[in-house]
N, C-alpha and C. Protein backbone atom coordinates (compact mmCIF):
# COMPACT_ATOMS: atom_id res chain seq x y z
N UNK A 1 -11.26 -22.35 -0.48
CA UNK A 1 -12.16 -21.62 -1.38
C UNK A 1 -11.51 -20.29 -1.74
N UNK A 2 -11.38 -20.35 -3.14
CA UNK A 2 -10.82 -18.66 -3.42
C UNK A 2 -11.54 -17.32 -3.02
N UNK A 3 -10.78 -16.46 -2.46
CA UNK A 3 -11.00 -15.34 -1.69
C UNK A 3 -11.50 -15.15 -0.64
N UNK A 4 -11.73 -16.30 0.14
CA UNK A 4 -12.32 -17.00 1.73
C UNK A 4 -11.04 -17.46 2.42
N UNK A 5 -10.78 -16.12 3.25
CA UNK A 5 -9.40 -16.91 4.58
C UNK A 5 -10.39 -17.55 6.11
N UNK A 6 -10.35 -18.33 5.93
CA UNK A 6 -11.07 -19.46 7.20
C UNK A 6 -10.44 -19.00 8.57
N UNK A 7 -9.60 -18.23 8.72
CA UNK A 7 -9.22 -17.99 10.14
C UNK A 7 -9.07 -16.08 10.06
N UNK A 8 -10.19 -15.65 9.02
CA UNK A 8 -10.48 -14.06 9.32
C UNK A 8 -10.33 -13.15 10.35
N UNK A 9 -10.23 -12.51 10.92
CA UNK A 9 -10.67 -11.74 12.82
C UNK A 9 -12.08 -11.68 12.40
N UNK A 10 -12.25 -11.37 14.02
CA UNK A 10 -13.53 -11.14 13.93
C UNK A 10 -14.28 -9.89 14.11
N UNK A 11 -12.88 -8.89 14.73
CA UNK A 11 -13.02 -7.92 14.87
C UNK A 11 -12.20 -7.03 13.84
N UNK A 12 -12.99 -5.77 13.67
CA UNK A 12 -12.73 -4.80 12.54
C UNK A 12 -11.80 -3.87 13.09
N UNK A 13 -11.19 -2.62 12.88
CA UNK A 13 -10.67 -1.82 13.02
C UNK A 13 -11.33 -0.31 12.28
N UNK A 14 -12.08 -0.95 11.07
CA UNK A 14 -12.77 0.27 10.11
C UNK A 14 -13.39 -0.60 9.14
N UNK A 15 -14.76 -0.10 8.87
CA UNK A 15 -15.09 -0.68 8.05
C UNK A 15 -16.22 0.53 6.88
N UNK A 16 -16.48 -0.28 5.96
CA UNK A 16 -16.62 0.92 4.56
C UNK A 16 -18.00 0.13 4.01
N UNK A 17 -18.87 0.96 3.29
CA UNK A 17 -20.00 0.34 2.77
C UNK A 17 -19.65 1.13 1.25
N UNK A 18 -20.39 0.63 0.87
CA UNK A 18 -20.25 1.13 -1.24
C UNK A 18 -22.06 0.40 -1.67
N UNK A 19 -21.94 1.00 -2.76
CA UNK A 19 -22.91 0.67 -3.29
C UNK A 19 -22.71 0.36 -4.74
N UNK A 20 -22.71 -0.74 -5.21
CA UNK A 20 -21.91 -0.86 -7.12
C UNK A 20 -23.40 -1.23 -7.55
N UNK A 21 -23.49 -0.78 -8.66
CA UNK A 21 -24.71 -1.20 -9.59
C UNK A 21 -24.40 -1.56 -10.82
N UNK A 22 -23.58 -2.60 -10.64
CA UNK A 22 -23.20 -3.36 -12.05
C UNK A 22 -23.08 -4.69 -11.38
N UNK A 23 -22.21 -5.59 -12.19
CA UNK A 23 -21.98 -7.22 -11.98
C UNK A 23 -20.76 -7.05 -11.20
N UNK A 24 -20.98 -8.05 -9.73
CA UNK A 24 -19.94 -7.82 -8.94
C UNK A 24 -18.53 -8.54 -9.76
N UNK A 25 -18.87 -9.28 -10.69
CA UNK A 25 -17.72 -10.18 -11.64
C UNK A 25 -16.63 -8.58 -11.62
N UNK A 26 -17.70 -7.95 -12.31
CA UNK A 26 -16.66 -6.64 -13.08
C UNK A 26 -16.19 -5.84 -11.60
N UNK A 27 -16.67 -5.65 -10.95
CA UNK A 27 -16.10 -4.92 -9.61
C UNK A 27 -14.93 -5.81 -9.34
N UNK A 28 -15.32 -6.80 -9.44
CA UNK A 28 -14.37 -7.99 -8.62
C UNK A 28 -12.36 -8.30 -9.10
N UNK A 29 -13.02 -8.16 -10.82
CA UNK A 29 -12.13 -8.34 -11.19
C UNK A 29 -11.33 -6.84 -11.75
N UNK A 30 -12.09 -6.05 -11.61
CA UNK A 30 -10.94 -4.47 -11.22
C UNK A 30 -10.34 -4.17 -10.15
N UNK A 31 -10.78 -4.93 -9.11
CA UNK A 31 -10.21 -5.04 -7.84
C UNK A 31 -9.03 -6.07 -7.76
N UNK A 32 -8.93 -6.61 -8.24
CA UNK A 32 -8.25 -7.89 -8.51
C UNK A 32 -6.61 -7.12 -9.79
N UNK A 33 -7.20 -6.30 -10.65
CA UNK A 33 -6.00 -5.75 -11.64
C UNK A 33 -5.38 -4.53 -10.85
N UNK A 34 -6.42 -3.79 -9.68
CA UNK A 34 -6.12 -2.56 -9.03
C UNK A 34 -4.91 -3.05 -8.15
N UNK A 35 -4.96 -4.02 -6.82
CA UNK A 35 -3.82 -4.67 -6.08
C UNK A 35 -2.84 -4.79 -6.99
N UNK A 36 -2.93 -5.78 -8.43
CA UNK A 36 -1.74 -6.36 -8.95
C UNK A 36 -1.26 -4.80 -9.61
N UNK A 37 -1.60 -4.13 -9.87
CA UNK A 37 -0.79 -2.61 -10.54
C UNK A 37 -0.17 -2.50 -9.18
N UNK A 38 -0.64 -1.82 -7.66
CA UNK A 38 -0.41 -1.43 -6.84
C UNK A 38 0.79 -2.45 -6.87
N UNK A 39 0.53 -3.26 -6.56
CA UNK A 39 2.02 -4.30 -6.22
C UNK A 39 3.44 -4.01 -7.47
N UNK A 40 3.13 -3.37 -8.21
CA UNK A 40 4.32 -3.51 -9.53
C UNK A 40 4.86 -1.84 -8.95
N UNK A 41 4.04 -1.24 -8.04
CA UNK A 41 4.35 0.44 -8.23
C UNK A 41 5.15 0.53 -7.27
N UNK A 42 5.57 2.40 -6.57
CA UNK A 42 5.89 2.51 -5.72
C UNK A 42 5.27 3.85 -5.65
N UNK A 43 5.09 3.91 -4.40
CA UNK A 43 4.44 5.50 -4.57
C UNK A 43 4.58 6.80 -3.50
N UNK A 44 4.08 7.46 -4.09
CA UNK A 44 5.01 8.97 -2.58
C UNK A 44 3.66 8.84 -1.71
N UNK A 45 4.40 8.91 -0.64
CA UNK A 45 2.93 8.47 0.66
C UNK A 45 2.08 9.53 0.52
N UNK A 46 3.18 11.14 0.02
CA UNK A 46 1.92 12.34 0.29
C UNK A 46 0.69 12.34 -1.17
N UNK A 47 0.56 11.29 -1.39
CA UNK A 47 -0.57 11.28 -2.02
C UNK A 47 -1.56 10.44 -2.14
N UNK A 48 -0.93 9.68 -0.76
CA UNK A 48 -1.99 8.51 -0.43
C UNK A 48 -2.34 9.66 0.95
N UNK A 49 -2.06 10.38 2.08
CA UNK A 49 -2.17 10.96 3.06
C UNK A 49 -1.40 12.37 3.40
N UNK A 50 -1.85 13.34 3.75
CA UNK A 50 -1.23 14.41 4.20
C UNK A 50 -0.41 14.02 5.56
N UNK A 51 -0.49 12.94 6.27
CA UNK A 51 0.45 12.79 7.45
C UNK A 51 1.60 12.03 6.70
N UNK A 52 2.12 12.22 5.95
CA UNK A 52 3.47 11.75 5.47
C UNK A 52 4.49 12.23 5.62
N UNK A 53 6.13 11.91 6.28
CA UNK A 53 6.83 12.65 6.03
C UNK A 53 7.06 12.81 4.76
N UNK A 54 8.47 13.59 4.43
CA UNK A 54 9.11 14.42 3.40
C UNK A 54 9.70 13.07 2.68
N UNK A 55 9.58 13.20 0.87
CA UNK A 55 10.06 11.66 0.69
C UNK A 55 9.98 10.80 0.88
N UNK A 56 8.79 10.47 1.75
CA UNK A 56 8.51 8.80 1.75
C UNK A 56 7.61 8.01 1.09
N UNK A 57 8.14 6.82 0.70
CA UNK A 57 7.19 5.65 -0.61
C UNK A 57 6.95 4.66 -0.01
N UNK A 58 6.27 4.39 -0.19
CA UNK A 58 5.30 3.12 0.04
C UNK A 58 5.51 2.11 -0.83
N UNK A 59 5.36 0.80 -0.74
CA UNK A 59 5.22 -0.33 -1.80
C UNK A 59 4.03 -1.24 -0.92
N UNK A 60 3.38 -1.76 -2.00
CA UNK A 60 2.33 -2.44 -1.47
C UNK A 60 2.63 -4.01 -1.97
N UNK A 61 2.21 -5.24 -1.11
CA UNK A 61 1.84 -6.17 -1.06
C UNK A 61 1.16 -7.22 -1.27
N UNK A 62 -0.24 -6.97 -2.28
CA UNK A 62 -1.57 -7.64 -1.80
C UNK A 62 -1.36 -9.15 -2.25
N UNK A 63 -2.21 -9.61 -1.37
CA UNK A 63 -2.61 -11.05 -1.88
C UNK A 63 -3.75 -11.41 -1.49
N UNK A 64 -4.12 -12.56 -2.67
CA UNK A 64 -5.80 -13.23 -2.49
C UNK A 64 -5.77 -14.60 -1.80
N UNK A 65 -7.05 -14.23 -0.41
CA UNK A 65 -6.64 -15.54 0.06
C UNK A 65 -7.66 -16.82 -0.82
N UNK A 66 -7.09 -18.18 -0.41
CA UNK A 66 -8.02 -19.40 -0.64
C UNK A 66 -7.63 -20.41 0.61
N UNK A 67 -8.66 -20.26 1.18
CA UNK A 67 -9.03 -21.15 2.10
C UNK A 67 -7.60 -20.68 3.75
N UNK A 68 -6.55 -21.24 3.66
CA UNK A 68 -5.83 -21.30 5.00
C UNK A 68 -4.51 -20.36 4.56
N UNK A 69 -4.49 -19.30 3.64
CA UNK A 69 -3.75 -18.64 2.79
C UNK A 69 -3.52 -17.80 2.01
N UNK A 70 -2.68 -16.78 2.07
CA UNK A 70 -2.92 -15.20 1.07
C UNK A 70 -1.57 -15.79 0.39
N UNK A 71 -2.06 -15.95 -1.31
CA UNK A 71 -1.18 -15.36 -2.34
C UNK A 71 -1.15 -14.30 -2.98
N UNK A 72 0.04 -13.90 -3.01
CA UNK A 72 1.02 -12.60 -3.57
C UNK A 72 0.18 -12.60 -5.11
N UNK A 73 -0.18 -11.39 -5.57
CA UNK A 73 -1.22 -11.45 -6.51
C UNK A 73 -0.20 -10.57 -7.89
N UNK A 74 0.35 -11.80 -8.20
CA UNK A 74 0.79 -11.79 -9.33
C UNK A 74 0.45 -11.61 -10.56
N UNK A 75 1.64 -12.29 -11.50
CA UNK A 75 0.35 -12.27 -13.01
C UNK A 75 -0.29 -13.53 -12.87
N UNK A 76 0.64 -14.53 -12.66
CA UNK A 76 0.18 -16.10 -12.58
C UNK A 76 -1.19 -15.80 -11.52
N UNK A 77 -1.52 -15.52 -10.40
CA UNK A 77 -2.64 -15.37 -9.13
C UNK A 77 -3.76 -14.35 -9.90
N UNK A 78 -3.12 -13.25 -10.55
CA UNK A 78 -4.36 -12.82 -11.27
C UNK A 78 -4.99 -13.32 -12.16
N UNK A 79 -4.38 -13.77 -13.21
CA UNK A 79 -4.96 -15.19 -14.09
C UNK A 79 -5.93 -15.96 -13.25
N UNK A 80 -4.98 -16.58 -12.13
CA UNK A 80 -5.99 -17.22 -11.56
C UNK A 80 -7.30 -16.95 -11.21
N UNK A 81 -8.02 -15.90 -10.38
CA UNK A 81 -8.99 -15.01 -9.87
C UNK A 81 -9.49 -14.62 -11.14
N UNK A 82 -9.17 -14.25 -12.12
CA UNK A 82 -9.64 -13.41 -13.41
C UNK A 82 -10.59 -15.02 -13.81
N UNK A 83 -9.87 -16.15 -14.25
CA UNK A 83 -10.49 -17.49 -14.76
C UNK A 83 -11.84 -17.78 -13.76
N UNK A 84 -11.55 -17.52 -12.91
CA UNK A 84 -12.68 -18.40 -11.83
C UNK A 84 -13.55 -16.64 -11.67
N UNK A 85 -13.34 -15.89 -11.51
CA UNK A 85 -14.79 -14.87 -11.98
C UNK A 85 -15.38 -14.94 -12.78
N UNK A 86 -14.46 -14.78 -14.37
CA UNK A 86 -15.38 -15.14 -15.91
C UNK A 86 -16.45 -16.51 -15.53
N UNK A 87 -16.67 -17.55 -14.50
CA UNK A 87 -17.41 -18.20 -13.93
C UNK A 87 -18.83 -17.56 -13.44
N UNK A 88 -18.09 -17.08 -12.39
CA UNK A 88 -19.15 -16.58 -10.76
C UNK A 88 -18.50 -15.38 -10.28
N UNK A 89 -19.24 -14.76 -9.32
CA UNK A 89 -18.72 -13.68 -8.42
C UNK A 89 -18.56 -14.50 -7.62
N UNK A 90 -17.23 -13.91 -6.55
CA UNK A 90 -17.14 -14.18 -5.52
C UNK A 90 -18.16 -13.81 -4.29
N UNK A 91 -18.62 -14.53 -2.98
CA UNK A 91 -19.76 -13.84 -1.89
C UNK A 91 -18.35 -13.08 -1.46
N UNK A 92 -17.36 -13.20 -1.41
CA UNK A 92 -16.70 -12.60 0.06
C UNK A 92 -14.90 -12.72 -0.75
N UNK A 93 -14.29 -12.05 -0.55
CA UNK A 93 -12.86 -11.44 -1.07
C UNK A 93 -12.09 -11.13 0.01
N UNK A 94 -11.41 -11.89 0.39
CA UNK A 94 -10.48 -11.77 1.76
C UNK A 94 -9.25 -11.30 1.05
N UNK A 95 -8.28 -10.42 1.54
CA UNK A 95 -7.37 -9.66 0.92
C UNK A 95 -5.95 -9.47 2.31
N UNK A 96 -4.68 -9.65 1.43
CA UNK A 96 -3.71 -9.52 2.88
C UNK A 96 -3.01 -8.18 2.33
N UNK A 97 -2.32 -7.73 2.88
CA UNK A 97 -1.69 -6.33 2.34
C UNK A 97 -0.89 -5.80 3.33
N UNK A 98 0.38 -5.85 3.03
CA UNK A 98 1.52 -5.38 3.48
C UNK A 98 1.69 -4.04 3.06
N UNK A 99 2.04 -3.29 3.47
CA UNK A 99 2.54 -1.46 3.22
C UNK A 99 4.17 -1.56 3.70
N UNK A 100 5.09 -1.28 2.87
CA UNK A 100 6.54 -1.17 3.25
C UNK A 100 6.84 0.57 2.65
N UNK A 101 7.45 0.41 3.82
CA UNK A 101 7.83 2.39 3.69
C UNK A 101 9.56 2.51 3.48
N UNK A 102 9.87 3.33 3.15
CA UNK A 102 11.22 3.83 2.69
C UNK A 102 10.96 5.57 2.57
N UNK A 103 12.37 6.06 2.96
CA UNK A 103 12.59 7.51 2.40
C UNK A 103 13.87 7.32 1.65
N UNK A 104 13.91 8.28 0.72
CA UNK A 104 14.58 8.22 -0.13
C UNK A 104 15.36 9.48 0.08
N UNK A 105 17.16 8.87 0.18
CA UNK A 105 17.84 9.93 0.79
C UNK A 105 18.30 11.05 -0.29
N UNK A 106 18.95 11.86 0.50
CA UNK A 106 19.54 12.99 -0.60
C UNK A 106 20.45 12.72 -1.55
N UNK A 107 21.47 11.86 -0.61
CA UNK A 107 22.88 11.31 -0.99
C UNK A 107 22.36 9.90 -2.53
N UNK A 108 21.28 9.89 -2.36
CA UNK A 108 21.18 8.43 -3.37
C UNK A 108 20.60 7.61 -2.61
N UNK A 109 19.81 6.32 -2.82
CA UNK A 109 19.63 5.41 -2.22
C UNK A 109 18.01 5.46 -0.92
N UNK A 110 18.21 4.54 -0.81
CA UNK A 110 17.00 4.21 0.41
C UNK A 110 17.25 3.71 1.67
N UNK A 111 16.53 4.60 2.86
CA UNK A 111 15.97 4.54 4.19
C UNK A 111 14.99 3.59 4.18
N UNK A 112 15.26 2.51 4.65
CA UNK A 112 13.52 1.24 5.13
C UNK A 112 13.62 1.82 6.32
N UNK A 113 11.82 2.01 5.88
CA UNK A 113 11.48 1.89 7.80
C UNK A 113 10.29 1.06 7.93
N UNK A 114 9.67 1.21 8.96
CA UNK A 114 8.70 -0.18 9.19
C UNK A 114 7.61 -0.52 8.54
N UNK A 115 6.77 -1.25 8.78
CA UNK A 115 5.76 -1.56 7.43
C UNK A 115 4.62 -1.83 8.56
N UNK A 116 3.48 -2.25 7.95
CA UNK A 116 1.78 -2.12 7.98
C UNK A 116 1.83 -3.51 7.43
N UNK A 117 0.89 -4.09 7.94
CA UNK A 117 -0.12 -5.42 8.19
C UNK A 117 -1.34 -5.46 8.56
N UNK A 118 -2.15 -5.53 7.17
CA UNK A 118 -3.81 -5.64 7.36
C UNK A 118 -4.18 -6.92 6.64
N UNK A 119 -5.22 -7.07 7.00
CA UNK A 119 -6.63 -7.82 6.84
C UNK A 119 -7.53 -7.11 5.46
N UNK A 120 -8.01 -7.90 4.97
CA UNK A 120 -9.64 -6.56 4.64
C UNK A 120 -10.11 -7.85 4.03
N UNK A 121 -11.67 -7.52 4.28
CA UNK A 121 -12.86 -8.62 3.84
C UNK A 121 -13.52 -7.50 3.01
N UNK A 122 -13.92 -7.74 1.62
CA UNK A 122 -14.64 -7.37 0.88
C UNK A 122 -16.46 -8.49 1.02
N UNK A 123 -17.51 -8.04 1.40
CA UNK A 123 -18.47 -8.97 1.52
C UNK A 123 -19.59 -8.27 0.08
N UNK A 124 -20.37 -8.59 -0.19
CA UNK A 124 -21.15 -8.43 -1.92
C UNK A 124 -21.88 -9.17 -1.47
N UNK A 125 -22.97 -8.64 -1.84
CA UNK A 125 -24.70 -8.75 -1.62
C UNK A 125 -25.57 -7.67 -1.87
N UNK A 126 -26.96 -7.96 -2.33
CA UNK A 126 -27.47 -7.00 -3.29
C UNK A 126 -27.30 -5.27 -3.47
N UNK A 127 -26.21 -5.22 -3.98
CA UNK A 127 -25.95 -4.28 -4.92
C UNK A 127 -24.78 -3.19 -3.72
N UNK A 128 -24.48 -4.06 -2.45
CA UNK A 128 -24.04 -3.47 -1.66
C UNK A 128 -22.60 -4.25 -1.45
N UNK A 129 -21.67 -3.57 -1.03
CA UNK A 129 -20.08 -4.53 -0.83
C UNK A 129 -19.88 -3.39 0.78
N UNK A 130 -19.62 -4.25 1.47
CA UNK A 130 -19.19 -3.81 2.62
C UNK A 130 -17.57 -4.27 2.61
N UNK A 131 -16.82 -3.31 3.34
CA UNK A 131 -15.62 -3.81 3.50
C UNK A 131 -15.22 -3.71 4.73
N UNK A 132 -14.60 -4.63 5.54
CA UNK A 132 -13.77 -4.84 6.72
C UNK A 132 -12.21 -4.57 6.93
N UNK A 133 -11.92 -3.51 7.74
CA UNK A 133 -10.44 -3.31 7.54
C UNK A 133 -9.93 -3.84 9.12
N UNK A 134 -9.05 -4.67 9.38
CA UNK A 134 -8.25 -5.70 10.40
C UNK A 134 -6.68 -5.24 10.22
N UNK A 135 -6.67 -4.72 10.98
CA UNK A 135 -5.18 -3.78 11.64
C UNK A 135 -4.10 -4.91 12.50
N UNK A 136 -3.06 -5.74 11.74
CA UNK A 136 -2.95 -6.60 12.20
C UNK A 136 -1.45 -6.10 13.23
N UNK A 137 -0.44 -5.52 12.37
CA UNK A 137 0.38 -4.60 13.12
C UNK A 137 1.45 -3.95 12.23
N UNK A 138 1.88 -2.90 13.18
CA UNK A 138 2.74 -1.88 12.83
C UNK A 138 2.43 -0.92 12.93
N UNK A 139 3.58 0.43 12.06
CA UNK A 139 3.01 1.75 12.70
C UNK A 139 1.94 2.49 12.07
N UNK A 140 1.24 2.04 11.54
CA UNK A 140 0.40 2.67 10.78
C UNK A 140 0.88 4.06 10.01
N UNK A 141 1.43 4.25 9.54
CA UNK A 141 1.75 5.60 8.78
C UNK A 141 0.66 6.08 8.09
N UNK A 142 -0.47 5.21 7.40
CA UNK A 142 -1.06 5.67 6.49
C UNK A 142 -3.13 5.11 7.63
N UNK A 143 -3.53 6.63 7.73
CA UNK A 143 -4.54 6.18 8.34
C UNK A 143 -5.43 5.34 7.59
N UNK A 144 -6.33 4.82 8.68
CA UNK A 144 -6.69 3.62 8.06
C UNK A 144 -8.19 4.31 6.69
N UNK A 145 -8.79 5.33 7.00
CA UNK A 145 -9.73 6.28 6.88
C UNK A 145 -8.88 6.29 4.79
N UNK A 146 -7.49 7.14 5.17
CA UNK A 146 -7.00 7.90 3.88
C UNK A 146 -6.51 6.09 3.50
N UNK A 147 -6.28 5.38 3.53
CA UNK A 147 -5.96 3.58 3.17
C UNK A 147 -7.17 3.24 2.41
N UNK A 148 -8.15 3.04 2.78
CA UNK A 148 -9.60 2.90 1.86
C UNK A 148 -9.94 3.74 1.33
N UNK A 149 -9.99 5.27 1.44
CA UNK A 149 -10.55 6.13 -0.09
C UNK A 149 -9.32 5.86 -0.99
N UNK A 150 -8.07 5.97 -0.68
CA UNK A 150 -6.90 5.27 -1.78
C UNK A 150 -7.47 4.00 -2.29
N UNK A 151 -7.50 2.81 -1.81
CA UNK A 151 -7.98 1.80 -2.51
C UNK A 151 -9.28 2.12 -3.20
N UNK A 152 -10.31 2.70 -2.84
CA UNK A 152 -11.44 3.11 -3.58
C UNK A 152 -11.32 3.72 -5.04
N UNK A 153 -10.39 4.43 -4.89
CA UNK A 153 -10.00 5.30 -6.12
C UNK A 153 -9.13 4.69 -7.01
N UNK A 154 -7.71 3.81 -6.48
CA UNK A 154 -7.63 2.78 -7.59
C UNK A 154 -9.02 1.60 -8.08
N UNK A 155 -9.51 1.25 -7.92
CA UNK A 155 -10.57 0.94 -7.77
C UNK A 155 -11.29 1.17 -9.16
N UNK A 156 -11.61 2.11 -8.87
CA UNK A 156 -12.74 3.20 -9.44
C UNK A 156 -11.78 3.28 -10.48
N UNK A 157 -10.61 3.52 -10.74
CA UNK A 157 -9.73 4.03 -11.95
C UNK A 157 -9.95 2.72 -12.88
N UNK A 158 -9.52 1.21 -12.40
CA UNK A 158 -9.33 0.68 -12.92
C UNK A 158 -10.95 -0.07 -13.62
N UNK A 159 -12.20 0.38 -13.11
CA UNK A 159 -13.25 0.48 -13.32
C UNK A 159 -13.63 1.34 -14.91
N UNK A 160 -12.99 2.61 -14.04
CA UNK A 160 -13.44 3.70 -15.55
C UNK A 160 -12.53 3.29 -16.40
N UNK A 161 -11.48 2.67 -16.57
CA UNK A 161 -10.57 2.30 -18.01
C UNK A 161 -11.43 1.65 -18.67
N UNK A 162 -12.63 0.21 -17.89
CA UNK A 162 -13.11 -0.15 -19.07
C UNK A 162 -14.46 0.22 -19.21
N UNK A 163 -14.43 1.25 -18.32
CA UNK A 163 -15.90 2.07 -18.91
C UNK A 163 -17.31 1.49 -17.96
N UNK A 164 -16.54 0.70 -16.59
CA UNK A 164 -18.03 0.07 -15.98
C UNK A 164 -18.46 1.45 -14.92
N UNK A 165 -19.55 1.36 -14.49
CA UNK A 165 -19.79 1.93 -13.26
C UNK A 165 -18.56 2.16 -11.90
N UNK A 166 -18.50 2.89 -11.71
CA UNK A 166 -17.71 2.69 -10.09
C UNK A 166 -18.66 2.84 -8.77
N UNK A 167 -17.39 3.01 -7.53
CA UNK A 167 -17.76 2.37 -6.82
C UNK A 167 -19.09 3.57 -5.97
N UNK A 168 -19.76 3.81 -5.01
CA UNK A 168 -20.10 5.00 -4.35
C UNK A 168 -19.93 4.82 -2.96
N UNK A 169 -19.50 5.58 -2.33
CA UNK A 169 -19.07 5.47 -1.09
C UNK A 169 -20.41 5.93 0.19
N UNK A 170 -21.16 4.57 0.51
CA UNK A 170 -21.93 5.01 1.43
C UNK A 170 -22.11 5.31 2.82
N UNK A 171 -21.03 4.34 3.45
CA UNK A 171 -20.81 4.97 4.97
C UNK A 171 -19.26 4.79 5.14
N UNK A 172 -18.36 5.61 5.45
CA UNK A 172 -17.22 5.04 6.11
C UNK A 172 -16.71 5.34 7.53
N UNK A 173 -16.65 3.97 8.82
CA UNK A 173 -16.54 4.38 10.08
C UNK A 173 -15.27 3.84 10.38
């Protein structure tokens, strides 16, 4: 089933409440163009978090799961998800997301250093989306706290381009 990974955790690490008052279609599918931008970018960590060192970028990962599987959310995978919303909303949006870090040296060129492995369950139900964040491993560079108001705010950007409501942030623990 698209955006349902069947072998989820069960346990959270952080989790986020929102409140959208529009059609979860349109939440769904700005969430869906927000990952696939994120995945084409690269970005300076100190503006996803103040615990960043000096020069370091991030590249992100995401993919949508269906059923026993996260695909890399391409153009072809966004097509996909985009076709089957213009349908239905999704109940539940299972999401994989890799974080790969690099510094970028003086001399030219790039420092890899280690990367981040999460989880996140997006759940939608009346007028509320809870989200689940699953810390699967690595060093976390980017707390998990400053990781979801970043995703919130792409989010929300790719929301206000076409003019829907965004998101409101009601509890985050």
């Amino acid at each position: 089933m698209l955006g349902r990974y069947d072998e989820f955790p069960t346990h959270a690490f952080r989790s986020a409440q929102f409140v959208y008052l529009d059609l979860f279609r349109r939440l769904q599918t700005a969430m869906a163009r927000a990952m696939y931008r994120l995945n084409q970018r690269t970005i300076d960590l100190a503006t996803i978090t103040a615990a960043s060192p000096p020069s370091c970028y991030v590249n992100f990962e995401f993919g949508i799961a269906d059923t026993d599987a996260f695909h890399y959310l391409d153009q072809k995978q966004l097509s996909t998800v985009e076709r089957a919303l213009k349908a239905q909303s999704l109940p539940i949006l299972d999401v994989f997301c890799a974080a790969t870090y690099h510094i970028k040296k003086e001399q030219g060129g790039d420092k890899p250093l280690h990367f981040d492995y999460s989880v996140l369950r997006f759940t939608f139900e009346n007028q509320e989306v809870e989200l689940l964040l699953h810390y699967i491993r690595g060093i976390q560079r980017i707390p998990r706290k400053d990781f979801i108001l970043f995703l919130k705010a792409q989010i929300d950007k790719e929301l206000a381009e076409k003019q829907h409501k965004t998101l409101t942030l009601k509890s985050l623990f």
